[in-house]
C-alpha atoms as a PDB file:
ATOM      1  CA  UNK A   1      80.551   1.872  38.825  1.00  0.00           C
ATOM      2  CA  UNK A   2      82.934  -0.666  40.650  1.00  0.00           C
ATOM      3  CA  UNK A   3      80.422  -1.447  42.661  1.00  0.00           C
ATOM      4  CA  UNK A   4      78.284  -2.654  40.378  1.00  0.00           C
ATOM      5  CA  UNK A   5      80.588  -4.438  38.702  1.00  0.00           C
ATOM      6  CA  UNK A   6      81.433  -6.393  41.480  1.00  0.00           C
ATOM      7  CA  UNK A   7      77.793  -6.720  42.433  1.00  0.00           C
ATOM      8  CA  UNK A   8      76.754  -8.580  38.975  1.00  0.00           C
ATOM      9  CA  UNK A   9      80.197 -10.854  39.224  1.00  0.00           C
ATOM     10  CA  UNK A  10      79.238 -11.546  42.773  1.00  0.00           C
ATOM     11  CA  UNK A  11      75.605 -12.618  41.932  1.00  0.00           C
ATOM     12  CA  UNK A  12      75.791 -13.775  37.955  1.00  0.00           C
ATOM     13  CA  UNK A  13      74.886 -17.028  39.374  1.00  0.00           C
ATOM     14  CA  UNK A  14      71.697 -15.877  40.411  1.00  0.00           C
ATOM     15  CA  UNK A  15      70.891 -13.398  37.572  1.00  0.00           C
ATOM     16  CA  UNK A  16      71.790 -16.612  35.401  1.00  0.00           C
ATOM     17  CA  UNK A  17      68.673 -18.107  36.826  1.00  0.00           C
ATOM     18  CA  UNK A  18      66.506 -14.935  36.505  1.00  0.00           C
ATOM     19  CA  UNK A  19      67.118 -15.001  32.653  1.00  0.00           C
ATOM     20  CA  UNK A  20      66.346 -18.535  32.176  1.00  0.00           C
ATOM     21  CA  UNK A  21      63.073 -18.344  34.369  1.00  0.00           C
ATOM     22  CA  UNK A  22      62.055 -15.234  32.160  1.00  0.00           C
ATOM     23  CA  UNK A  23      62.612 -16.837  29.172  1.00  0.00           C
ATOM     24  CA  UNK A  24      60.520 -20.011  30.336  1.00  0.00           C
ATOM     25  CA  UNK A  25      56.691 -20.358  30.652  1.00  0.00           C
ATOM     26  CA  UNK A  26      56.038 -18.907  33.950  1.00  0.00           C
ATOM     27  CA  UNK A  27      56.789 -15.935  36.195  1.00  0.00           C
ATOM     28  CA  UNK A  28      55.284 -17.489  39.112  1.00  0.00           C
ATOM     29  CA  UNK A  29      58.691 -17.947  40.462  1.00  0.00           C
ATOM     30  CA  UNK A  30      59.872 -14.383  39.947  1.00  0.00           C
ATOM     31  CA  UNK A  31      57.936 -11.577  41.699  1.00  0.00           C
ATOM     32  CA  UNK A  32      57.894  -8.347  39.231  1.00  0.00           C
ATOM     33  CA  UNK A  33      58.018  -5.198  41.387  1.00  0.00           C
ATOM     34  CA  UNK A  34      54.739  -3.101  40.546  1.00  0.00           C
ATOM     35  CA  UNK A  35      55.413  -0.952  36.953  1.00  0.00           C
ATOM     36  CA  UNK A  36      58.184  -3.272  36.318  1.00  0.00           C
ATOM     37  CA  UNK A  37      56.386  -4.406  33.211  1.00  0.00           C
ATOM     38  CA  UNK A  38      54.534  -2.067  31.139  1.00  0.00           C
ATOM     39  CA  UNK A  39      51.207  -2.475  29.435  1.00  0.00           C
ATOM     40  CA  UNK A  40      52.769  -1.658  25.973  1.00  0.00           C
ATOM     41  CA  UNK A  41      54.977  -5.291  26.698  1.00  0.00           C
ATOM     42  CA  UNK A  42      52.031  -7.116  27.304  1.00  0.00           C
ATOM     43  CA  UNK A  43      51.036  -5.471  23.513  1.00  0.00           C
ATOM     44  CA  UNK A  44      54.060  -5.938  22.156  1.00  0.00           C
ATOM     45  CA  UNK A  45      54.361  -9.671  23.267  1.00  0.00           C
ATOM     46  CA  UNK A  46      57.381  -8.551  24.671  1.00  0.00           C
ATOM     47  CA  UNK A  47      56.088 -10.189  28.371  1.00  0.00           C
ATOM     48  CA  UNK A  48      53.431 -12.957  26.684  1.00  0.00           C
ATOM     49  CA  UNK A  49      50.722 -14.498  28.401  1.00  0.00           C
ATOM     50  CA  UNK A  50      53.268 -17.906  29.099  1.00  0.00           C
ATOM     51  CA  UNK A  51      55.329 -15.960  31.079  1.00  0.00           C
ATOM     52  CA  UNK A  52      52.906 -14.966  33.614  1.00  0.00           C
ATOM     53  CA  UNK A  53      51.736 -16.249  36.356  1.00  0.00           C
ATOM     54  CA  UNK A  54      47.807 -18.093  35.643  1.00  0.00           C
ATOM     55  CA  UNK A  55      45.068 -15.224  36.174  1.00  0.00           C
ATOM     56  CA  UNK A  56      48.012 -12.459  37.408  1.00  0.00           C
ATOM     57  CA  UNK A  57      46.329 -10.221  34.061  1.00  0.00           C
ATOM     58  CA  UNK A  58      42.911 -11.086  32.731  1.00  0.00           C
ATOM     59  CA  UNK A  59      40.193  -8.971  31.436  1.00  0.00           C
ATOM     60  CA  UNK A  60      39.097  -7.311  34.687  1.00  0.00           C
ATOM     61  CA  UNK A  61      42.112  -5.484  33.851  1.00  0.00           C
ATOM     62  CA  UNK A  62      40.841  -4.563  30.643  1.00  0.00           C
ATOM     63  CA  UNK A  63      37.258  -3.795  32.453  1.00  0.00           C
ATOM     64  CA  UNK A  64      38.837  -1.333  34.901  1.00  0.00           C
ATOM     65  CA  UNK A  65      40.577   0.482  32.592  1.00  0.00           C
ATOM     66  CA  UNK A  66      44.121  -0.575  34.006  1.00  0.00           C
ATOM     67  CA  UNK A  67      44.824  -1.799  30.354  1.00  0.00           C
ATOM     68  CA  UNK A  68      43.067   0.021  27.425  1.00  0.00           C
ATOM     69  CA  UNK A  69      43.157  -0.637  23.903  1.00  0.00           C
ATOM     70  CA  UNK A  70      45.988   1.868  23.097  1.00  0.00           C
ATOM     71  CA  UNK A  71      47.712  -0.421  25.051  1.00  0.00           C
ATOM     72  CA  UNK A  72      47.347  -3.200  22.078  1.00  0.00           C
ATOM     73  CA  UNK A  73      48.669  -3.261  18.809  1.00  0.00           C
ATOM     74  CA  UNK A  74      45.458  -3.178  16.390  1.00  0.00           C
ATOM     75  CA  UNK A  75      43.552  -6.549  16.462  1.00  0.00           C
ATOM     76  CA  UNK A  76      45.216  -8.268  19.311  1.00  0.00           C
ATOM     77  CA  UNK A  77      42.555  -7.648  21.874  1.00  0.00           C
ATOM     78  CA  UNK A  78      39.044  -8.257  21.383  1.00  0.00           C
ATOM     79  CA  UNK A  79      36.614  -6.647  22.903  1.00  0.00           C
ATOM     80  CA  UNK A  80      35.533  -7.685  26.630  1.00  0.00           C
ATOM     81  CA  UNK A  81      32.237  -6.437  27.563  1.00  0.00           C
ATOM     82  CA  UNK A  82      30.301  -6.879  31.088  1.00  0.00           C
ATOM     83  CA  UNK A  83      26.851  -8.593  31.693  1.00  0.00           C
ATOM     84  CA  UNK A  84      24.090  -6.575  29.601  1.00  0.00           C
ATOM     85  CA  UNK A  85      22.591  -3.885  32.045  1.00  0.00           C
ATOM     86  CA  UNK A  86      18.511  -3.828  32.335  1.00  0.00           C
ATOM     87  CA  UNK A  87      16.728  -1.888  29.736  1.00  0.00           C
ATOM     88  CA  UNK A  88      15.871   1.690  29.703  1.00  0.00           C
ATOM     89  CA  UNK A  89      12.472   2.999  29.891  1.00  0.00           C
ATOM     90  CA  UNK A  90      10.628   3.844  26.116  1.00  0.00           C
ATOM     91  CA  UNK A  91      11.606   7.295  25.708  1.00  0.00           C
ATOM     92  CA  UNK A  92       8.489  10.450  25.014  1.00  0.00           C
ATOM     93  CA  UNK A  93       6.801   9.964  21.655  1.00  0.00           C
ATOM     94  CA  UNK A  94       8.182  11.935  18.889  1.00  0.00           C
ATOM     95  CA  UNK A  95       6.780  15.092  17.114  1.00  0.00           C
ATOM     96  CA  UNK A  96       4.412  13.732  13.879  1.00  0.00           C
ATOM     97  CA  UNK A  97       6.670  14.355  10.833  1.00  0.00           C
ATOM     98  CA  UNK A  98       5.860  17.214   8.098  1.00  0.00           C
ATOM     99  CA  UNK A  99       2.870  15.779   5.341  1.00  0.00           C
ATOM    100  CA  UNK A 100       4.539  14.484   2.272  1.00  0.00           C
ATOM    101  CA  UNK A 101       4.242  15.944  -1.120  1.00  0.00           C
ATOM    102  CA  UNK A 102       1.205  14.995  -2.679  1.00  0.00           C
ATOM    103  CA  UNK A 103       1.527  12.342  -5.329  1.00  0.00           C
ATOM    104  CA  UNK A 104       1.283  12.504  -9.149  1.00  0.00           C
ATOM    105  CA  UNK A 105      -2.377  12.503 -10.776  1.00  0.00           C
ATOM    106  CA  UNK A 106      -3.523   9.317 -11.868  1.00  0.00           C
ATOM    107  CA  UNK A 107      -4.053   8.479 -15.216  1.00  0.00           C
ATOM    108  CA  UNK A 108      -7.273   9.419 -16.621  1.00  0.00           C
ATOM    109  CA  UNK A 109      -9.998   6.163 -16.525  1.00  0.00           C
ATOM    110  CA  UNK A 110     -10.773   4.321 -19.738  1.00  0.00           C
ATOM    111  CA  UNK A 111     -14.348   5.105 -19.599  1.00  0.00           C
ATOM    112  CA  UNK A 112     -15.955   6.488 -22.693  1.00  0.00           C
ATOM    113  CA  UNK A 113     -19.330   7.476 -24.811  1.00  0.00           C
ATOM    114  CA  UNK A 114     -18.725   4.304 -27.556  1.00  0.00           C
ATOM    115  CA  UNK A 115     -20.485   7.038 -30.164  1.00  0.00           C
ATOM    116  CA  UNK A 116     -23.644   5.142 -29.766  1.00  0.00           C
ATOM    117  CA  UNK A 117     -25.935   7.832 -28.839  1.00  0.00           C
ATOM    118  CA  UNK A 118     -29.662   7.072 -28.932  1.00  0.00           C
ATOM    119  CA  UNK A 119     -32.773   9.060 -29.773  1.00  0.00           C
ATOM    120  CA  UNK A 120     -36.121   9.627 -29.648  1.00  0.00           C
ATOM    121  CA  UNK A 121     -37.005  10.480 -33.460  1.00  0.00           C
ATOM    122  CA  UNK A 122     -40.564  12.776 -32.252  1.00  0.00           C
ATOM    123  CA  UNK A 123     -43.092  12.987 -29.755  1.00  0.00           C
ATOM    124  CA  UNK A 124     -45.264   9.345 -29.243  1.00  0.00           C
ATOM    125  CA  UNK A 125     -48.548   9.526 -27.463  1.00  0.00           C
ATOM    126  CA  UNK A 126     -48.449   6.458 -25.086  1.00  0.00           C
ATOM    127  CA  UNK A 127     -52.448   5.333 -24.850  1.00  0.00           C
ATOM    128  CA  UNK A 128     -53.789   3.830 -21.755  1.00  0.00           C
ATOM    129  CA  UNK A 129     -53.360  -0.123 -21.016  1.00  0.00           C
ATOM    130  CA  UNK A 130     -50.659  -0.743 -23.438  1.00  0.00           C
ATOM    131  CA  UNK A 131     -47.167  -0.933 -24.095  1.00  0.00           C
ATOM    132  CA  UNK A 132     -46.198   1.914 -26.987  1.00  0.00           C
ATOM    133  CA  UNK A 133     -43.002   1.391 -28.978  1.00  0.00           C
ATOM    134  CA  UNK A 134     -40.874   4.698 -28.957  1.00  0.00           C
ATOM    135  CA  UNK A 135     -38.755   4.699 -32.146  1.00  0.00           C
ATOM    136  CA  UNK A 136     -34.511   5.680 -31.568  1.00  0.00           C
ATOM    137  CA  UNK A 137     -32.637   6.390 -34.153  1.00  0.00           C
ATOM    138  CA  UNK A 138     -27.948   5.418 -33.713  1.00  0.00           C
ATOM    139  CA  UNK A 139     -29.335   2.489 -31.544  1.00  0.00           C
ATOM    140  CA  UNK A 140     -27.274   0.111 -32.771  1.00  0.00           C
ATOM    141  CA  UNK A 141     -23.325  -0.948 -31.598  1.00  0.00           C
ATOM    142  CA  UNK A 142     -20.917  -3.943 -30.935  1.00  0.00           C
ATOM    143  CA  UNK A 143     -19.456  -4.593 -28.028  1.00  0.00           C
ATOM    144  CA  UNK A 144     -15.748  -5.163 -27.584  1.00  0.00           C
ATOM    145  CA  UNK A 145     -14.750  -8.925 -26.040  1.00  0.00           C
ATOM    146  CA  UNK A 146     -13.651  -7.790 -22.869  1.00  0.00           C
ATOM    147  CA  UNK A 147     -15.362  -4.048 -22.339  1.00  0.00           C
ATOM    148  CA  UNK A 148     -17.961  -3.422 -19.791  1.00  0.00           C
ATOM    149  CA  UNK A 149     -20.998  -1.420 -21.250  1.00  0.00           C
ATOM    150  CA  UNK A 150     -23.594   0.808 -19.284  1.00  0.00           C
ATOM    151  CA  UNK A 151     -26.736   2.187 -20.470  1.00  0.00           C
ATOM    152  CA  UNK A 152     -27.574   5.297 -19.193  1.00  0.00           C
ATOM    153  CA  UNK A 153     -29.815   8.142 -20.470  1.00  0.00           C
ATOM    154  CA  UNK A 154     -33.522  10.573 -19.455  1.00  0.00           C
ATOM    155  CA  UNK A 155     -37.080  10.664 -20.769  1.00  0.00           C
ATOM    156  CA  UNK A 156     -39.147  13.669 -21.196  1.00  0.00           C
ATOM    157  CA  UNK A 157     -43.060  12.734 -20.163  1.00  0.00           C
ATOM    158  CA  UNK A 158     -46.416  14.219 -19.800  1.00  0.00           C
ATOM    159  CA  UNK A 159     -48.341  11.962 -17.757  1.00  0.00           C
ATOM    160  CA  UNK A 160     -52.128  12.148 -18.055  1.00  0.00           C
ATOM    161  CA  UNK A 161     -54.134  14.292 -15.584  1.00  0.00           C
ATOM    162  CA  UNK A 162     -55.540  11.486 -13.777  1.00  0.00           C
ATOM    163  CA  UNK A 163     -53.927   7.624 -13.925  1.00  0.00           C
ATOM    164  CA  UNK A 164     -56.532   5.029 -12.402  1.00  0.00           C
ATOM    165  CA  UNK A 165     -55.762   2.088 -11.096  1.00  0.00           C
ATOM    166  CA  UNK A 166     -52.046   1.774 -11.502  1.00  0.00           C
ATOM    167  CA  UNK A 167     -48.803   3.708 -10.606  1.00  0.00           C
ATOM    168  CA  UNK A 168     -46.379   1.144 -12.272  1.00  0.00           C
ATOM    169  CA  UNK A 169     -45.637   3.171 -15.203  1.00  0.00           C
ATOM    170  CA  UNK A 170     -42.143   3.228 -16.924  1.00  0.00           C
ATOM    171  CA  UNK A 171     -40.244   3.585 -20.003  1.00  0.00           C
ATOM    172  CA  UNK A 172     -38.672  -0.079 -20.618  1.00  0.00           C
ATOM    173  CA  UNK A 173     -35.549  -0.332 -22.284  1.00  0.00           C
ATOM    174  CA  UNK A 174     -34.381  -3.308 -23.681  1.00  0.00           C
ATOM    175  CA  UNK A 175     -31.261  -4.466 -25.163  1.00  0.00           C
ATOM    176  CA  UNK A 176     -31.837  -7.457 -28.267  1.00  0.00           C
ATOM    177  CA  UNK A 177     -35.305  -7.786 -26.777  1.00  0.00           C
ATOM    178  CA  UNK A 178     -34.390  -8.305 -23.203  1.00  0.00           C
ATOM    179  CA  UNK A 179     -35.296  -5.502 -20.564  1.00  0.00           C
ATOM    180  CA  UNK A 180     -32.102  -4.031 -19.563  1.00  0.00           C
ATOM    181  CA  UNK A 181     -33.177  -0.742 -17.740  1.00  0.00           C
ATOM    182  CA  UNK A 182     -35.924   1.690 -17.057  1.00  0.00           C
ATOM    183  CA  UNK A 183     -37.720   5.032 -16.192  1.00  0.00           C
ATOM    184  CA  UNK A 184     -40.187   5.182 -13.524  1.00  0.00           C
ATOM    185  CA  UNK A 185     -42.878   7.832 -15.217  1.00  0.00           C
ATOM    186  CA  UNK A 186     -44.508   9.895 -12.572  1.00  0.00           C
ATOM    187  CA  UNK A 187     -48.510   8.885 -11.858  1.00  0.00           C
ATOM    188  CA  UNK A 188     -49.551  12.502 -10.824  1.00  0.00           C
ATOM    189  CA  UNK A 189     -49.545  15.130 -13.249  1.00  0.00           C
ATOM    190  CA  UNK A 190     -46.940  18.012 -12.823  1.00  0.00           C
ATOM    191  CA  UNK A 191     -47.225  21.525 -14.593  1.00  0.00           C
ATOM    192  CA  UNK A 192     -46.126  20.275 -18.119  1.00  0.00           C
ATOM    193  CA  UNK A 193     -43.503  17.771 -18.733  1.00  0.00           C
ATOM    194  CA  UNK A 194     -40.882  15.953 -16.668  1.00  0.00           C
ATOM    195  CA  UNK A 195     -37.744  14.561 -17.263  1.00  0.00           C
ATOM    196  CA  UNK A 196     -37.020  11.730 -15.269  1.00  0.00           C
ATOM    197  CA  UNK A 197     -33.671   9.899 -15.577  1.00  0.00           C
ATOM    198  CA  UNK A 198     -33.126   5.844 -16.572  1.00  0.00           C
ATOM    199  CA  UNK A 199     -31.655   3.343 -13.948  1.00  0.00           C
ATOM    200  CA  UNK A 200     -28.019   2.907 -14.869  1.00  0.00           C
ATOM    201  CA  UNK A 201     -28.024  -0.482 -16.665  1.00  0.00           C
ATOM    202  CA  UNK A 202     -25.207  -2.904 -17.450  1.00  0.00           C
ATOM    203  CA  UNK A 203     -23.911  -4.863 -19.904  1.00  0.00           C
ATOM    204  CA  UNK A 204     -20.779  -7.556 -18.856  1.00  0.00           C
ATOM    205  CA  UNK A 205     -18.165  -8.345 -21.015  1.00  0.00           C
ATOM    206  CA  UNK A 206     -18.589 -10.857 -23.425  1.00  0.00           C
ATOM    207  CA  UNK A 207     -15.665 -13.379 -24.713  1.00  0.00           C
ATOM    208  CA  UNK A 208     -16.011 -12.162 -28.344  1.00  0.00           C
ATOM    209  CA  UNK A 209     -17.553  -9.390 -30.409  1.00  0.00           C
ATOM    210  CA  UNK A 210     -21.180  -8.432 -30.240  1.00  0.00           C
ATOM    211  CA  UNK A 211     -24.195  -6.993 -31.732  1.00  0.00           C
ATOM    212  CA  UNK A 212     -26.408  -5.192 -30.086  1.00  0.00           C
ATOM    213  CA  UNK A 213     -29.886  -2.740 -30.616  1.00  0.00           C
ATOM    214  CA  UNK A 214     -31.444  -0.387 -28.224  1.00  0.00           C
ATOM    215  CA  UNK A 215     -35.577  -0.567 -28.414  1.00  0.00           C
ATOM    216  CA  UNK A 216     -37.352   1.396 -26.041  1.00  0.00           C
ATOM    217  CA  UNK A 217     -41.249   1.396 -25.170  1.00  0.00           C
ATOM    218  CA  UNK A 218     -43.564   3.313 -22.558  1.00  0.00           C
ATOM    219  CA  UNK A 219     -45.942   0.737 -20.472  1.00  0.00           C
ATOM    220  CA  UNK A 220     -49.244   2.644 -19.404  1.00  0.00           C
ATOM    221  CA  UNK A 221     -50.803   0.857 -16.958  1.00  0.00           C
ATOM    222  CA  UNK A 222     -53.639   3.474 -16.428  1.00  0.00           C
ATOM    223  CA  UNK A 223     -57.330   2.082 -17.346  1.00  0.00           C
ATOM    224  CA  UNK A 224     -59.237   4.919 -18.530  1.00  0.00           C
ATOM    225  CA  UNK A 225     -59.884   6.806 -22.163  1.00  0.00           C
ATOM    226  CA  UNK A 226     -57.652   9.873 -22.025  1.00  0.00           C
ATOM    227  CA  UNK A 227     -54.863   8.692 -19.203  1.00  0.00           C
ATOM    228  CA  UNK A 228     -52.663   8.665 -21.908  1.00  0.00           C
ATOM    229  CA  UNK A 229     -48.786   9.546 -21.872  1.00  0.00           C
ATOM    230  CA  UNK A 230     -47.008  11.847 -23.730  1.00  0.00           C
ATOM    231  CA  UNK A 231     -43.470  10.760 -24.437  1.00  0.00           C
ATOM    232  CA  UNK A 232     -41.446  13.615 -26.246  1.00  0.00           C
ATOM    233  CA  UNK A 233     -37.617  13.018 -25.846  1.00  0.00           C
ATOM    234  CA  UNK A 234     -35.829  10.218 -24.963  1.00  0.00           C
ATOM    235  CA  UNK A 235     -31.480  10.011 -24.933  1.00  0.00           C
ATOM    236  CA  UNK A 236     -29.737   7.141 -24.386  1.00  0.00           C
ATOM    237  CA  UNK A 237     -25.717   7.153 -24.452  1.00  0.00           C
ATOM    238  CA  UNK A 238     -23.574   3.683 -24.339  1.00  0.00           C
ATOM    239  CA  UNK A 239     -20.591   4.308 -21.802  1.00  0.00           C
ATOM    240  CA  UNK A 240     -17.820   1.653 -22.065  1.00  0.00           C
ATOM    241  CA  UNK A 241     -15.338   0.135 -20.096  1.00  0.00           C
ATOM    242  CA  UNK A 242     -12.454  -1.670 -20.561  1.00  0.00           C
END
């Protein structure tokens, strides 16, 4: 213990100068023997980056894991990261997922029968070369501003034996007098009668409230006594849309 002692008193002097260069801005003057100065004093700001000499700890040391970030008090070291490295290759497509569950039903559609339901009121013999009215009976209706209306509906014939020279023949429906829609009536004569069903016809919507009537009539375009039709049901339904 003497010895020591007399070793500081001999060399205060110089120690003097040690403590005065520590507590300066540089250590470049000093040389600190290797694990002379922890990590945790670095942290701790116990050694700051003043004292040192310029570049004697950077962030290589942070890079090769000679100071980590236990070595820090929380939030005094950011993070250091290295050059980005080339991307990977795409990895191996993934599995398809399991089907979802099936969705709700829809609501049903606004499409209706308006109640307008139009028929024949008997059997009408159609004579050849001539258009024959076909009296319906609940062939009237208005139509909504806004609704969409289509005519659809059948027509129970017996075509004449023989037709001569024409094979246009059809049951013409028309809506206010205009010819919305029709029935093509066969030309040669099948055992009996035949229904045959109308075109679907349309009606757009008008901008306000309207009126309408169903008239229906069978054109016989044959040319000879006898090639008469024989018209003996007719329906015709109203659907709407809106």
């Amino acid at each position: 213990m003497s010895k020591i002692v007399a070793h500081l008193r001999g060399h205060v002097v110089a120690y003097l100068a040690l403590f005065v260069a520590l507590g300066g801005t540089s250590y470049a003057a000093v040389r600190i023997q290797p694990g002379s100065v922890g990590t945790r004093a670095l942290a701790g700001r116990a050694v700051t980056h003043a004292k040192l000499a310029p570049s004697s700890v950077d962030t290589a040391n942070v890079i090769d894991g000679s100071l980590t970030s236990a070595d820090f008090a929380p939030g005094t070291l950011l993070a250091v990261r290295g050059a980005a490295g080339p991307g990977g290759t795409p990895g191996p497509k993934g599995d398809p997922g399991a089907p979802g569950a099936n969705g709700a039903n829809g609501a049903n559609g606004a499409g209706a029968v308006l109640g307008v339901r139009a028929r024949g009121s008997g059997a009408v013999v159609a004579p050849h070369g001539a258009s024959t009215s076909v009296p319906l009976t609940g062939n009237a209706w208005t139509q909504a501003p806004g609704e969409v209306d289509l005519i659809v509906g059948s027509v129970t014939l017996k075509p004449p034996s023989t037709c001569t020279g024409s094979f246009g023949n059809s049951l013409v429906v028309k809506v206010d007098g205009v010819v919305t829609t029709f029935a093509v009536a066969p030309t040669l004569a099948p055992s009996g009668s035949v229904t045959v069903p109308l075109v679907v016809g349309t009606l757009m919507e008008p901008a306000a409230s309207t009126p309408h009537q169903l008239t229906a009539e069978l054109a016989n375009s044959c040319t000879k006594a006898g090639e008469d039709f024989s018209v003996t049901d007719v329906k015709i339904d109203i659907l709407t849309f809106s």
